[in-house]
C-alpha atoms as a PDB file:
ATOM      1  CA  UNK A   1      -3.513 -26.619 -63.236  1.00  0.00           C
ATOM      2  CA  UNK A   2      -3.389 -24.314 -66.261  1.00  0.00           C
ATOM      3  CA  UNK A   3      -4.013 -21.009 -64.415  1.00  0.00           C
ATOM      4  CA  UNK A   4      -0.745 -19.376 -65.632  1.00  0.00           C
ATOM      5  CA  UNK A   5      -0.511 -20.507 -68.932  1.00  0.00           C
ATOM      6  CA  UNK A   6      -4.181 -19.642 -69.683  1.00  0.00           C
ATOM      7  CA  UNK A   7      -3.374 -16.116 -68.422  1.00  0.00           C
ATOM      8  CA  UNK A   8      -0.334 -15.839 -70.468  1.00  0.00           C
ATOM      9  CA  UNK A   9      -2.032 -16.368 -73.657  1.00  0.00           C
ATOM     10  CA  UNK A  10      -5.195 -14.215 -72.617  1.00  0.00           C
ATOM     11  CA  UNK A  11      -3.077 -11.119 -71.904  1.00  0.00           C
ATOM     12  CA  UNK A  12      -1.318 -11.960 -75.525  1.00  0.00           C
ATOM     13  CA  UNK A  13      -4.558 -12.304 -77.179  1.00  0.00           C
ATOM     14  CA  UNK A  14      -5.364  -8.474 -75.249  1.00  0.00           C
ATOM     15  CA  UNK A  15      -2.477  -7.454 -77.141  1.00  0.00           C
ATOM     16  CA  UNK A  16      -3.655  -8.149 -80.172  1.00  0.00           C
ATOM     17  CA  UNK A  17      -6.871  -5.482 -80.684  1.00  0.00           C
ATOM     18  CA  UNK A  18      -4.841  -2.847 -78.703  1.00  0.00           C
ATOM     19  CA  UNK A  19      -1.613  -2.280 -80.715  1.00  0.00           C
ATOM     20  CA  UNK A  20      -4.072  -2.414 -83.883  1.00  0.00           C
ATOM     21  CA  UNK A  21      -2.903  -6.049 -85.296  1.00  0.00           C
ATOM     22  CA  UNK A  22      -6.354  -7.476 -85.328  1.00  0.00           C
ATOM     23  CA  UNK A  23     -10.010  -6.445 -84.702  1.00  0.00           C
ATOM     24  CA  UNK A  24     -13.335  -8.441 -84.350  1.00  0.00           C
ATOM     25  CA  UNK A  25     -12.332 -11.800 -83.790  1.00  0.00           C
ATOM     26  CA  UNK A  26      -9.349 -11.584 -86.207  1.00  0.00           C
ATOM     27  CA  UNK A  27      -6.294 -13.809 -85.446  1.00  0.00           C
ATOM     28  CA  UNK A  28      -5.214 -16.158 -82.325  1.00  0.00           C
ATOM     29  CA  UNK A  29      -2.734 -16.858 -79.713  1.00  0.00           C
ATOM     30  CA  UNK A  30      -1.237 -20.160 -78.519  1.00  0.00           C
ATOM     31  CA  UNK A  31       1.778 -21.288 -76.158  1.00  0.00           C
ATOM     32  CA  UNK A  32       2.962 -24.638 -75.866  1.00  0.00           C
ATOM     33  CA  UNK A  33       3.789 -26.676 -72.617  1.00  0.00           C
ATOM     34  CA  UNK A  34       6.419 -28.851 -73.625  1.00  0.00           C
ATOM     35  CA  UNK A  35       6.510 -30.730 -70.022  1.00  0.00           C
ATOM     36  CA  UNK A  36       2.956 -31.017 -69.077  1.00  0.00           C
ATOM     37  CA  UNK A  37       2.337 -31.768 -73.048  1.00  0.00           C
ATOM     38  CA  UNK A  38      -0.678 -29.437 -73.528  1.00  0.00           C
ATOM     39  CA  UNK A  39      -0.954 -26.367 -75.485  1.00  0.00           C
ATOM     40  CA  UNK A  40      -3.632 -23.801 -74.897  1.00  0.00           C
ATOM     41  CA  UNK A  41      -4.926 -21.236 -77.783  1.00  0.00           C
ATOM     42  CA  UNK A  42      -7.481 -18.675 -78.501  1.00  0.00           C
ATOM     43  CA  UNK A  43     -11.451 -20.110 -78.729  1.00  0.00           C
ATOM     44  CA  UNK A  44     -12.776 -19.896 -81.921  1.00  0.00           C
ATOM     45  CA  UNK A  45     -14.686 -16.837 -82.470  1.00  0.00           C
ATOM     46  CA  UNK A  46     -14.698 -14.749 -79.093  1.00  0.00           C
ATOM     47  CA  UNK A  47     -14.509 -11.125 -79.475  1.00  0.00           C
ATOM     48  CA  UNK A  48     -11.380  -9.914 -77.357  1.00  0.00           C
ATOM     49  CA  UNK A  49     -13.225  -7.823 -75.087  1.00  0.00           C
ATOM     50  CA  UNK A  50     -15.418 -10.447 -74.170  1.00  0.00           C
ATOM     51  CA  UNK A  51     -12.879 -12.908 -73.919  1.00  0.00           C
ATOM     52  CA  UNK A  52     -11.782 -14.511 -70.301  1.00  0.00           C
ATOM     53  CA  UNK A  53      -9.090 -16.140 -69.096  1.00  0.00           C
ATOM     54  CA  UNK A  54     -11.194 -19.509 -68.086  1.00  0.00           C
ATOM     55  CA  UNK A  55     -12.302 -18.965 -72.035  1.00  0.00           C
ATOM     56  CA  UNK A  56      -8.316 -20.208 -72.976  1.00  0.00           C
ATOM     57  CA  UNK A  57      -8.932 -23.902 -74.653  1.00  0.00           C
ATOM     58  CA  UNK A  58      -6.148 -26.196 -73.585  1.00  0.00           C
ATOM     59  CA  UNK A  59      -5.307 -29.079 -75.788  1.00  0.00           C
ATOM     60  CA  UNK A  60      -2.873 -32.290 -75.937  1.00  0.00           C
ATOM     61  CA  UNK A  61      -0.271 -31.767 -79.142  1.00  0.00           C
ATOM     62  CA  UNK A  62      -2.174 -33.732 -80.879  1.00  0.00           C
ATOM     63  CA  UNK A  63      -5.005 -30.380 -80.922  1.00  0.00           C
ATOM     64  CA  UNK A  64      -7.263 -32.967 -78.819  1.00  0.00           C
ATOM     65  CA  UNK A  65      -8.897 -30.940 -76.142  1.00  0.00           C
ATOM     66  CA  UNK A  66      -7.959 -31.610 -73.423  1.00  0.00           C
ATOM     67  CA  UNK A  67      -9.562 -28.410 -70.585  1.00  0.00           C
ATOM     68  CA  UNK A  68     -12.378 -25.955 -71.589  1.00  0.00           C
ATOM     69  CA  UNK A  69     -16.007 -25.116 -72.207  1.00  0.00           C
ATOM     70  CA  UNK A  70     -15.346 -23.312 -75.624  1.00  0.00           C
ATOM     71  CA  UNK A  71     -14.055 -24.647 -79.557  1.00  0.00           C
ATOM     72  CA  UNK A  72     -10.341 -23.551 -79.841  1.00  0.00           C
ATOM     73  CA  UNK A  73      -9.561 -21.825 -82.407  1.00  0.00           C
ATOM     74  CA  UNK A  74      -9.931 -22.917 -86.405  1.00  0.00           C
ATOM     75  CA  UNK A  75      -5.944 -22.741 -86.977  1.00  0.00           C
ATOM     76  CA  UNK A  76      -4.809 -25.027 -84.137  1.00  0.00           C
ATOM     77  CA  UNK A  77      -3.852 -27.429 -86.465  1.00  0.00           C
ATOM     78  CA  UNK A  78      -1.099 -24.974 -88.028  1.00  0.00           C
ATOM     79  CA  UNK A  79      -0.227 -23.783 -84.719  1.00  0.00           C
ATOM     80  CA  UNK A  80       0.609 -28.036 -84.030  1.00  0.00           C
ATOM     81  CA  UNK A  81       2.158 -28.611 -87.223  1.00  0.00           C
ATOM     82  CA  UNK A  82       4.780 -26.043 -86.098  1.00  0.00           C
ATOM     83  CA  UNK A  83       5.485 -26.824 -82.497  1.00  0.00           C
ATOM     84  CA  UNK A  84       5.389 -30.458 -83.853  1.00  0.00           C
ATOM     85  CA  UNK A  85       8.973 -29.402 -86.318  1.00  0.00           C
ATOM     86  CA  UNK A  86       9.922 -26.781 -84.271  1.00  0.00           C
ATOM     87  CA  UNK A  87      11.170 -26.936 -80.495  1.00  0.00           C
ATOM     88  CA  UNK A  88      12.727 -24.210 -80.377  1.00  0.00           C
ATOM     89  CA  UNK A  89       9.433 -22.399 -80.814  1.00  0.00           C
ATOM     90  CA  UNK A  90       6.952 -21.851 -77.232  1.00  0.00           C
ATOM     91  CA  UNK A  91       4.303 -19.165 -78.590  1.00  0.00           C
ATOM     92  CA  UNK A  92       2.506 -18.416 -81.909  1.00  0.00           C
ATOM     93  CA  UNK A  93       0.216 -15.516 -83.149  1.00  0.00           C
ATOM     94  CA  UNK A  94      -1.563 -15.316 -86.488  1.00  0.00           C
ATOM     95  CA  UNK A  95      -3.057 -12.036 -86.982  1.00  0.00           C
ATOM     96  CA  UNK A  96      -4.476 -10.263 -90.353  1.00  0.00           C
ATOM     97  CA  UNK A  97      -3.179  -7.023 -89.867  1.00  0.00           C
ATOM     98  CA  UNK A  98      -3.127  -4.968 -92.795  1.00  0.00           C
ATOM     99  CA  UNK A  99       0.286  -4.543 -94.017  1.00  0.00           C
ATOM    100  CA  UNK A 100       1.895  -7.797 -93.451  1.00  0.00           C
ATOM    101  CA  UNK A 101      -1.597  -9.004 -95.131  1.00  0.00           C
ATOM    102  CA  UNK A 102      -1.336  -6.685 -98.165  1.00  0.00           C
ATOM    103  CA  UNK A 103       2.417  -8.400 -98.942  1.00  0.00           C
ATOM    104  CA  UNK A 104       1.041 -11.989 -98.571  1.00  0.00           C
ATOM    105  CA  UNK A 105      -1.973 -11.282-100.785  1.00  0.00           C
ATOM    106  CA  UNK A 106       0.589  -9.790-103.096  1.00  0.00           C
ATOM    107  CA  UNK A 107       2.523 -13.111-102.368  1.00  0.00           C
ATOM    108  CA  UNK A 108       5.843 -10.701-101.996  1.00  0.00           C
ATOM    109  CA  UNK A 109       8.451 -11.634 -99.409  1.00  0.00           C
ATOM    110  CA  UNK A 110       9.005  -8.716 -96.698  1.00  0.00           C
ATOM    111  CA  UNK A 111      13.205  -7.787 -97.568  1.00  0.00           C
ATOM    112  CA  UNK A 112      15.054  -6.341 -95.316  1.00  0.00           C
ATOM    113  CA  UNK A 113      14.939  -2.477 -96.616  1.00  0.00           C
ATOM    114  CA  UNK A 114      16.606  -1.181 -93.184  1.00  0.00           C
ATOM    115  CA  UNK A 115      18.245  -2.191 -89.927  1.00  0.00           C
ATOM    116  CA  UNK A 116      14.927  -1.910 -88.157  1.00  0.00           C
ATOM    117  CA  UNK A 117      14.030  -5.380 -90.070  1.00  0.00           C
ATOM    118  CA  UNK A 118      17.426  -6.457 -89.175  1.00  0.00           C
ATOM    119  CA  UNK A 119      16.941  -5.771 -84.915  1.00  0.00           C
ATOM    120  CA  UNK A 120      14.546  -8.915 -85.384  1.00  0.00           C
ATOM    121  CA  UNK A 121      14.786 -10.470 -88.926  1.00  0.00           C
ATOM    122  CA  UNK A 122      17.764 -12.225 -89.999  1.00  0.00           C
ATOM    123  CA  UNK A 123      16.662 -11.912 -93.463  1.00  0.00           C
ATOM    124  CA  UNK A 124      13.797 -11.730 -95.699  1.00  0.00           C
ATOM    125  CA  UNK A 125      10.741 -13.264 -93.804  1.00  0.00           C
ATOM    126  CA  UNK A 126       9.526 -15.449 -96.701  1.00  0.00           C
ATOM    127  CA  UNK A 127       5.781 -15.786 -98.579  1.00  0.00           C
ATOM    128  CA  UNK A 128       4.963 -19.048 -98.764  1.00  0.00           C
ATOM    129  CA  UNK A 129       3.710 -20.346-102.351  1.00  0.00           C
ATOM    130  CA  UNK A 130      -0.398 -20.633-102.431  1.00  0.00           C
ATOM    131  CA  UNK A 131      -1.527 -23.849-101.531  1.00  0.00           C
ATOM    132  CA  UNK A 132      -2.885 -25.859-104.187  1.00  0.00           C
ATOM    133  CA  UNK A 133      -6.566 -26.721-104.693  1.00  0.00           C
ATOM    134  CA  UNK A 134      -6.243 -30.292-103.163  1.00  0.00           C
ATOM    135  CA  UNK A 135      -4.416 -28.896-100.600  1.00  0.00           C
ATOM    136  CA  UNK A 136      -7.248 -26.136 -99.831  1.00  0.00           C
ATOM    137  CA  UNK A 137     -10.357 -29.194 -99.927  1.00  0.00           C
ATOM    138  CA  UNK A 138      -8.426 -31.304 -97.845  1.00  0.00           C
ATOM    139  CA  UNK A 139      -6.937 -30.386 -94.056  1.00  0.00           C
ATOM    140  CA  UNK A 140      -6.608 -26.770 -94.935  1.00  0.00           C
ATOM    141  CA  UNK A 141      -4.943 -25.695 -91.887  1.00  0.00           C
ATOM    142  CA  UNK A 142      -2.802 -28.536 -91.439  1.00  0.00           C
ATOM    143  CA  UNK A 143      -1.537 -27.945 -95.005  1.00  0.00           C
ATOM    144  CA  UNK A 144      -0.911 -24.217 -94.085  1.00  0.00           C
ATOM    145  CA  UNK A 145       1.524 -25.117 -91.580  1.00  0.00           C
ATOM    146  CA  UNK A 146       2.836 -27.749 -93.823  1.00  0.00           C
ATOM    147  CA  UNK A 147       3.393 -25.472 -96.179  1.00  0.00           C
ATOM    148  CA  UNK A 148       5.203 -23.198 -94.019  1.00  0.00           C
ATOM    149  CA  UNK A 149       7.555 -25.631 -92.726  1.00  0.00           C
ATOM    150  CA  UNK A 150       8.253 -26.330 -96.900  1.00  0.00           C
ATOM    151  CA  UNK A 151       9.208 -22.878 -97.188  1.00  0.00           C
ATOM    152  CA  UNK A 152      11.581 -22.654 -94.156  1.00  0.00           C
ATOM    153  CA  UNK A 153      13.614 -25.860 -95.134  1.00  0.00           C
ATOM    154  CA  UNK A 154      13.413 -25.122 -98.851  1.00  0.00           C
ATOM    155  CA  UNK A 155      14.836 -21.424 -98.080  1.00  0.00           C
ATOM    156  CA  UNK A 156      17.333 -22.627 -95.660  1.00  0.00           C
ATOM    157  CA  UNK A 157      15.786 -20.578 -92.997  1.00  0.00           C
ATOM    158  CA  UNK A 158      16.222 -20.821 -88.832  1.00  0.00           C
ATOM    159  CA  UNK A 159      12.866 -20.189 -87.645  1.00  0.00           C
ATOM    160  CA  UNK A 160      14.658 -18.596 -84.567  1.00  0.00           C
ATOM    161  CA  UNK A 161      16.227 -16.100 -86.866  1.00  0.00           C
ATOM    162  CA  UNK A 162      13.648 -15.519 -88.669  1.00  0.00           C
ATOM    163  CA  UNK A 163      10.557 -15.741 -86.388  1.00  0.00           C
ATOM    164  CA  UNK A 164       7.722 -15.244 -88.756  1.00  0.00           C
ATOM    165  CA  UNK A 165       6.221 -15.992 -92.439  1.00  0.00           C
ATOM    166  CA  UNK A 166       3.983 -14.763 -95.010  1.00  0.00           C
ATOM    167  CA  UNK A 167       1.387 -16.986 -96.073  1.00  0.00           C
ATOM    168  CA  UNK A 168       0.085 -16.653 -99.265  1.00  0.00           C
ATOM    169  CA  UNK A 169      -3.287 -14.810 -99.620  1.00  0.00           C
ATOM    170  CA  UNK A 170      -3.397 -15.253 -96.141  1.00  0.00           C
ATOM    171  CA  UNK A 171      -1.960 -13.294 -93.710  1.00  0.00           C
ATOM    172  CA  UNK A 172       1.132 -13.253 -91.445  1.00  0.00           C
ATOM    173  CA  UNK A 173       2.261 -15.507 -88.490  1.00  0.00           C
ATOM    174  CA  UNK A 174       4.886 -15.249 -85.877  1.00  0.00           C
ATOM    175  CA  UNK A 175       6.281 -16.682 -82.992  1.00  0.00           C
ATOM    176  CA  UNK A 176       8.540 -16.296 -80.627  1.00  0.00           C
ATOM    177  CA  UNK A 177       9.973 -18.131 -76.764  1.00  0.00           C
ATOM    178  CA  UNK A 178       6.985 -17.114 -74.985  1.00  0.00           C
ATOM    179  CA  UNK A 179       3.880 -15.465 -76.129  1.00  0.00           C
ATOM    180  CA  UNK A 180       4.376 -11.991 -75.177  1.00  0.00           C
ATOM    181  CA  UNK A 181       7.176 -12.128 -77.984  1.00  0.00           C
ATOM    182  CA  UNK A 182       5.478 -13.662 -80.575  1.00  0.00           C
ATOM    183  CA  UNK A 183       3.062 -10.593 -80.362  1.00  0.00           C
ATOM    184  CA  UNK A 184       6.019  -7.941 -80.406  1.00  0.00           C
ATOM    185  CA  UNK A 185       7.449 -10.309 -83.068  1.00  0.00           C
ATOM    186  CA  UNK A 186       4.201  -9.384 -85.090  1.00  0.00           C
ATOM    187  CA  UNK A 187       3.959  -6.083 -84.253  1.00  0.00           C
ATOM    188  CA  UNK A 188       7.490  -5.369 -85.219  1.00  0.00           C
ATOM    189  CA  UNK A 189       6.787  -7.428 -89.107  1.00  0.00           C
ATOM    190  CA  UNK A 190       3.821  -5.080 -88.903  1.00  0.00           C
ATOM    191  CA  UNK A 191       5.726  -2.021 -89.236  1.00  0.00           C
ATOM    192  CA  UNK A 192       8.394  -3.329 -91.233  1.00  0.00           C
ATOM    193  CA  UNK A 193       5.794  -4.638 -94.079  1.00  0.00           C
ATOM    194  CA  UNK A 194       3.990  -1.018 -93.432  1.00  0.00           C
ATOM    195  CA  UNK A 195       7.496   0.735 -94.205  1.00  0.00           C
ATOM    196  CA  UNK A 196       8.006  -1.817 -96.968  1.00  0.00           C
ATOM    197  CA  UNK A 197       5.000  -0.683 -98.957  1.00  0.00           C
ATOM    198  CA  UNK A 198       6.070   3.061 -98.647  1.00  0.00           C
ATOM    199  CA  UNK A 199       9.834   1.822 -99.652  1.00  0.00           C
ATOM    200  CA  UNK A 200       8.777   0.185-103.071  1.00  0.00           C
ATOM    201  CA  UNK A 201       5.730   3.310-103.868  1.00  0.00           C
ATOM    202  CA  UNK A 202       9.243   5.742-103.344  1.00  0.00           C
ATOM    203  CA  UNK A 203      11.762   3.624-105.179  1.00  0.00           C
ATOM    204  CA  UNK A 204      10.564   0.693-107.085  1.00  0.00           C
ATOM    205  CA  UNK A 205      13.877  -0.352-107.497  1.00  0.00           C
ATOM    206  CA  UNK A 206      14.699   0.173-103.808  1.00  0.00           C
ATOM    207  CA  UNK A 207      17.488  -2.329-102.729  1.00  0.00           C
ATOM    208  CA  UNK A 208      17.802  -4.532 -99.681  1.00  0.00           C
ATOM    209  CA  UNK A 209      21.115  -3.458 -96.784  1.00  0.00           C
ATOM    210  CA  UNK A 210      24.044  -4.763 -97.716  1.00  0.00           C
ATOM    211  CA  UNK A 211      24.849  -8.425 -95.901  1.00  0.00           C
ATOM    212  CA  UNK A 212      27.030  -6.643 -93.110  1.00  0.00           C
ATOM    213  CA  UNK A 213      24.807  -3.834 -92.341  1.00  0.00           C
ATOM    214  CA  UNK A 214      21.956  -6.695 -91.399  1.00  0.00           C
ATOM    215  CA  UNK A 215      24.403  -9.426 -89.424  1.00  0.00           C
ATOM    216  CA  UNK A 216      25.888  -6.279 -87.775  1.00  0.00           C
ATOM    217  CA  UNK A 217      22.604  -4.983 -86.516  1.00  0.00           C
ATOM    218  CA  UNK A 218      20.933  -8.890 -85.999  1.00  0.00           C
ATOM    219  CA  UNK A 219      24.318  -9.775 -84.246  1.00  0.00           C
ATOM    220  CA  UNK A 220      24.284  -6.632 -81.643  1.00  0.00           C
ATOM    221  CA  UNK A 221      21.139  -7.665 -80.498  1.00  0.00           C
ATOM    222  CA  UNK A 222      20.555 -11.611 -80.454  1.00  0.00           C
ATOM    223  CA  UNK A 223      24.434 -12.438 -81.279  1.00  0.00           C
ATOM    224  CA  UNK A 224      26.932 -14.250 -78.708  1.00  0.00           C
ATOM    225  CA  UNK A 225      28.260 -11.002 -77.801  1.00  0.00           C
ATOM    226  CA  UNK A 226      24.953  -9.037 -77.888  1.00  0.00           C
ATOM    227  CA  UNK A 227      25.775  -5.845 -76.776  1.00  0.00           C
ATOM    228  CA  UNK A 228      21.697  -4.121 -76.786  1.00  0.00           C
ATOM    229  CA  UNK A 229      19.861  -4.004 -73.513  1.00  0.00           C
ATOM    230  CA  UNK A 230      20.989  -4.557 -70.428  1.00  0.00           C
ATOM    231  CA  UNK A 231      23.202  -7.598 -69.148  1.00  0.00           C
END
């Protein structure tokens, strides 16, 4: 019954160690079923290259399990805060991967320094604040994903314009309509928060593009009128 949609997050989670945005066990994938109510995720603690597809925990949206043999993984709970606020949203990825990590640590949003940001990011994608010490001894994961819904509405931010976040002394997440694009959603704030680093080390007082230069390059590619790709 969840054939597909295991596969679809086990090729995702293969994505992960082979583009270099996690290692070990590092990081997890999930993808929602909105009809069939279920959403299936990495298991906790499985190496990638020993990972199956049959390995894929499924769960209700409550993070109950609902089909496997294995624990899913430790940040379900943040993955069903989100899908909980967020409809729009089908896949997730959390990954540690160095740069976008070294910015959260820092707790420094990632700005848009070029139009490469601006192909995917509609804007800065935001740090969170840190979570606060009740907030850490309580449901720690739940609270992460609380906490990133707090900065989205806060900021004023469409989480399908802007389809990741910082979290403080964390690490990154993204997301995206299925979970093929939440990885390439990670993999591009990867290289934007690697250029980032090298932007601020050149010019400290490097500036963000100018409004126009960002909707113009957002626009041409996820706009009404998109004109990148083919149609």
């Amino acid at each position: 019954m969840y054939e597909r949609l295991r596969q679809e997050v086990f090729d995702a989670c293969q994505m992960l160690p082979r583009t270099g945005l996690a290692i070990l066990t590092w990081g997890n994938v999930s993808r929602v079923d909105r009809k069939n109510e279920v959403i299936a995720i990495k298991p906790s603690g499985v190496p990638y290259d020993m990972m199956k597809p049959e390995d894929i925990v499924v769960c209700d949206l409550q993070g109950r399990v609902v089909d496997g043999h294995l624990r899913p993984s430790s940040d379900l709970p943040t993955h069903v805060a989100l899908y909980a606020a967020w409809p729009q949203v089908e896949a997730i990825v959390h990954t540690h991967s160095p740069w976008a990590t070294m910015l959260a640590q820092a707790g420094i949003d990632l700005k848009p320094f070029g139009t490469t940001h601006a192909d995917t990011f509609y804007g800065p994608v935001p740090c969170t604040r840190p979570l606060a010490r009740n907030e850490v001894d309580g449901d720690y994961e739940l609270e992460t994903g609380r906490v990133i819904l707090e900065t989205f509405q806060e900021r004023g931010i469409a989480p399908d314009q802007v389809p990741a976040v910082l979290v403080a002394s964390h690490g990154p997440f993204a997301w995206g309509h299925d979970a093929k694009q939440a990885v390439e959603n990670a993999l591009v704030l990867e290289q934007c928060a690697w250029m980032a680093v090298f932007d601020r080390l050149m010019d400290p007082e490097v500036m963000p593009v100018p409004a126009y230069l960002l909707d113009r390059h957002y626009q041409r590619k996820h706009g009404e009128h998109a004109t990148y790709g083919q149609r």
